[in-house]
Protein backbone atom coordinates (compact mmCIF):
# COMPACT_ATOMS: atom_id res chain seq x y z
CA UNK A 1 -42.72 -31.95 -55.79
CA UNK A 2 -42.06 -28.64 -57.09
CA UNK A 3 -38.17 -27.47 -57.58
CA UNK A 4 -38.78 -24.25 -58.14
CA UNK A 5 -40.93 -23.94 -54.43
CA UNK A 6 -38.52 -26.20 -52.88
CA UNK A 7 -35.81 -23.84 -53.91
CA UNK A 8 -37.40 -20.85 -52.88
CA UNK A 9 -38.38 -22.43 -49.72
CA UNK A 10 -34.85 -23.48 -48.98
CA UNK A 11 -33.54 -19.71 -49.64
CA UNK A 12 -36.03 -18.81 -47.38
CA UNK A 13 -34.67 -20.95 -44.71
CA UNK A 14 -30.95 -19.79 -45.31
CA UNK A 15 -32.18 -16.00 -44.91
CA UNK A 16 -33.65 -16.97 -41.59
CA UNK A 17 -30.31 -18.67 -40.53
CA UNK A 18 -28.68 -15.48 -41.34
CA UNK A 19 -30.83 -13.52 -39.44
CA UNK A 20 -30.23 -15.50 -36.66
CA UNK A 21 -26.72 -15.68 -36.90
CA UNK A 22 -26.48 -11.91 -36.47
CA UNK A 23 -28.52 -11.66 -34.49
CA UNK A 24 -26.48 -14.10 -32.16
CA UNK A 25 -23.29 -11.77 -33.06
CA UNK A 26 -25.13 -8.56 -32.19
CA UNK A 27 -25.82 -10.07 -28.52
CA UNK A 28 -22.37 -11.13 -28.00
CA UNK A 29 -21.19 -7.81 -29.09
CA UNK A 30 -23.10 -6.23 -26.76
CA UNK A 31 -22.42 -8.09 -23.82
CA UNK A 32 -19.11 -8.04 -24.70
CA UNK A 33 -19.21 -3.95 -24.53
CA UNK A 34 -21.39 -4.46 -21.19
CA UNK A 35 -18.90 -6.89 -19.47
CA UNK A 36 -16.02 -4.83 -21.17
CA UNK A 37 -17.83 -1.65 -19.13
CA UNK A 38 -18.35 -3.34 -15.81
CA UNK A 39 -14.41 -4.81 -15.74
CA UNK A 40 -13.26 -1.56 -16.28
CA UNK A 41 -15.82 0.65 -13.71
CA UNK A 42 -14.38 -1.57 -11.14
CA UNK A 43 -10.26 -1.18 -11.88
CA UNK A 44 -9.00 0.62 -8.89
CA UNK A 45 -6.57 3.23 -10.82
CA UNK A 46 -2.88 3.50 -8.77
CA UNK A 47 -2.13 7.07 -9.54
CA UNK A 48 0.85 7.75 -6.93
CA UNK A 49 2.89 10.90 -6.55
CA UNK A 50 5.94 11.60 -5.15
CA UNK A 51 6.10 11.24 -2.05
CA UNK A 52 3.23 8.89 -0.95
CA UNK A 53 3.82 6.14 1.71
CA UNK A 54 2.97 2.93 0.33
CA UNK A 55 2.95 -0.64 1.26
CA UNK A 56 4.73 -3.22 -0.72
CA UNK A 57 3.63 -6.97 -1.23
CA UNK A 58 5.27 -9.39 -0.29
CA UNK A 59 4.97 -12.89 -2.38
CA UNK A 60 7.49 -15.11 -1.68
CA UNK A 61 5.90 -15.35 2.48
CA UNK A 62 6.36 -19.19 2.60
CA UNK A 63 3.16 -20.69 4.26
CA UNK A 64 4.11 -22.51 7.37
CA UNK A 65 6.66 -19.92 8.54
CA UNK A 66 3.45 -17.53 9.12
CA UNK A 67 0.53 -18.12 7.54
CA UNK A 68 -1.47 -15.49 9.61
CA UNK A 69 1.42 -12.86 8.76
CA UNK A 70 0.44 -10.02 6.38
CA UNK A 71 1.61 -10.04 2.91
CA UNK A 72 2.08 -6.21 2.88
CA UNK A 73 5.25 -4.39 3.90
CA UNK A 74 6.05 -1.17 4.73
CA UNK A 75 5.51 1.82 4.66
CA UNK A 76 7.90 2.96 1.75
CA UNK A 77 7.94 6.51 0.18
CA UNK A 78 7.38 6.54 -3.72
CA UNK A 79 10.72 8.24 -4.58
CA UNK A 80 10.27 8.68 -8.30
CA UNK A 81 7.55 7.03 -10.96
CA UNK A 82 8.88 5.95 -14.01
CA UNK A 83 7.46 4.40 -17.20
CA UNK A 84 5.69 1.20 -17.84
CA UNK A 85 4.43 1.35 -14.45
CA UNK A 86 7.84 1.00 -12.39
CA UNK A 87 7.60 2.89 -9.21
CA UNK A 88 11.05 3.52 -7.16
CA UNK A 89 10.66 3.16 -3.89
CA UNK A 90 12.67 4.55 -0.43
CA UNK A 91 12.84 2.72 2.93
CA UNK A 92 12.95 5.43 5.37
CA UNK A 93 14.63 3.27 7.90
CA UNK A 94 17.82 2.13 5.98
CA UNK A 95 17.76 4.67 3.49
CA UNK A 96 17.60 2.29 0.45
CA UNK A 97 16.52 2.69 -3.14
CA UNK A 98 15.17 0.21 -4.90
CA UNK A 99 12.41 -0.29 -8.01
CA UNK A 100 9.38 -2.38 -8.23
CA UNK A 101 6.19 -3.00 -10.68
CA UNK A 102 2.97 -0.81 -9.55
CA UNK A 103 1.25 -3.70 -9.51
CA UNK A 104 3.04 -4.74 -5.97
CA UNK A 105 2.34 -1.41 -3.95
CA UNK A 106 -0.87 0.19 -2.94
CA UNK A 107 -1.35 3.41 -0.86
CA UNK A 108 -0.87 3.15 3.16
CA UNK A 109 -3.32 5.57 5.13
CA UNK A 110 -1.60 5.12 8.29
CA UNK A 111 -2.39 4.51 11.23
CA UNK A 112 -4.40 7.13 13.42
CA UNK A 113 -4.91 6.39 17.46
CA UNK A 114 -7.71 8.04 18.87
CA UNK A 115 -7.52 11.24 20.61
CA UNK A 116 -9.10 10.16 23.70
CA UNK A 117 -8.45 6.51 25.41
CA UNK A 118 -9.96 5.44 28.29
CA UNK A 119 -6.76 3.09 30.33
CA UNK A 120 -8.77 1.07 32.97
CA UNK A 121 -6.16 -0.54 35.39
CA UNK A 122 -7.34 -3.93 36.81
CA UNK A 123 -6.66 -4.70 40.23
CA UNK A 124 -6.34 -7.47 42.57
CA UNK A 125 -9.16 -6.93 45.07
CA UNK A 126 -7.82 -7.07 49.14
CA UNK A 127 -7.98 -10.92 50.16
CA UNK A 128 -10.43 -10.00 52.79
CA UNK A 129 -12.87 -8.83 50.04
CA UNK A 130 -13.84 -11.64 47.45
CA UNK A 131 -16.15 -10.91 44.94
């Protein structure tokens, strides 16, 4: 056995493990820049003005007391946005003031009735006339 064209055959092997190896870190980059791409396409941006309505969530609904209940609260105006993502809200119906994290409110859109409803008033029919 040769030690010279074990040698060289050995290098040979180590170049080819470094090859691989980055080529291993060149896919994870990558998919780290595709995954990093997709997360952030799909972030729903809050941007809230003065003077939206907003609901507020509610986290502390215990489970048995109304499981079926809604989580969200409101609507509150946005009063003020301050830094760090701290909205202040105001509760139009007892004129409070208060401040929570941005994270806890999204936009309401209200609720809008139809123009036109149809009422359709169910009747008894006479007793001489059973259907």
């Amino acid at each position: 056995m040769d030690f010279t064209k074990a040698g060289v055959a050995r290098k040979l092997q180590l170049e080819e493990l470094e090859y691989l190896r980055m080529d291993a870190y060149e896919n994870a980059r990558i998919y780290k820049e595709n995954t990093k791409v997709f997360h952030d396409h799909h972030i729903r941006r809050k941007d809230f003005q003065e003077g939206d309505e907003v609901l507020l969530y509610n986290s502390r609904l215990r489970f048995l007391l109304g499981k079926l209940r809604s989580r969200w609260e409101g609507a509150f105006k946005v009063k003020e946005i301050k830094p760090y993502g701290v909205v202040e809200l105001f509760d139009p119906q007892s004129d409070i003031t208060f401040k929570v994290n941005g994270h806890r409110v999204k936009k309401y859109h209200g609720y809008k009735s139809p123009k036109e409803v149809e009422v359709l008033l169910l009747e008894d029919a006479p007793k001489g006339e059973e259907a």
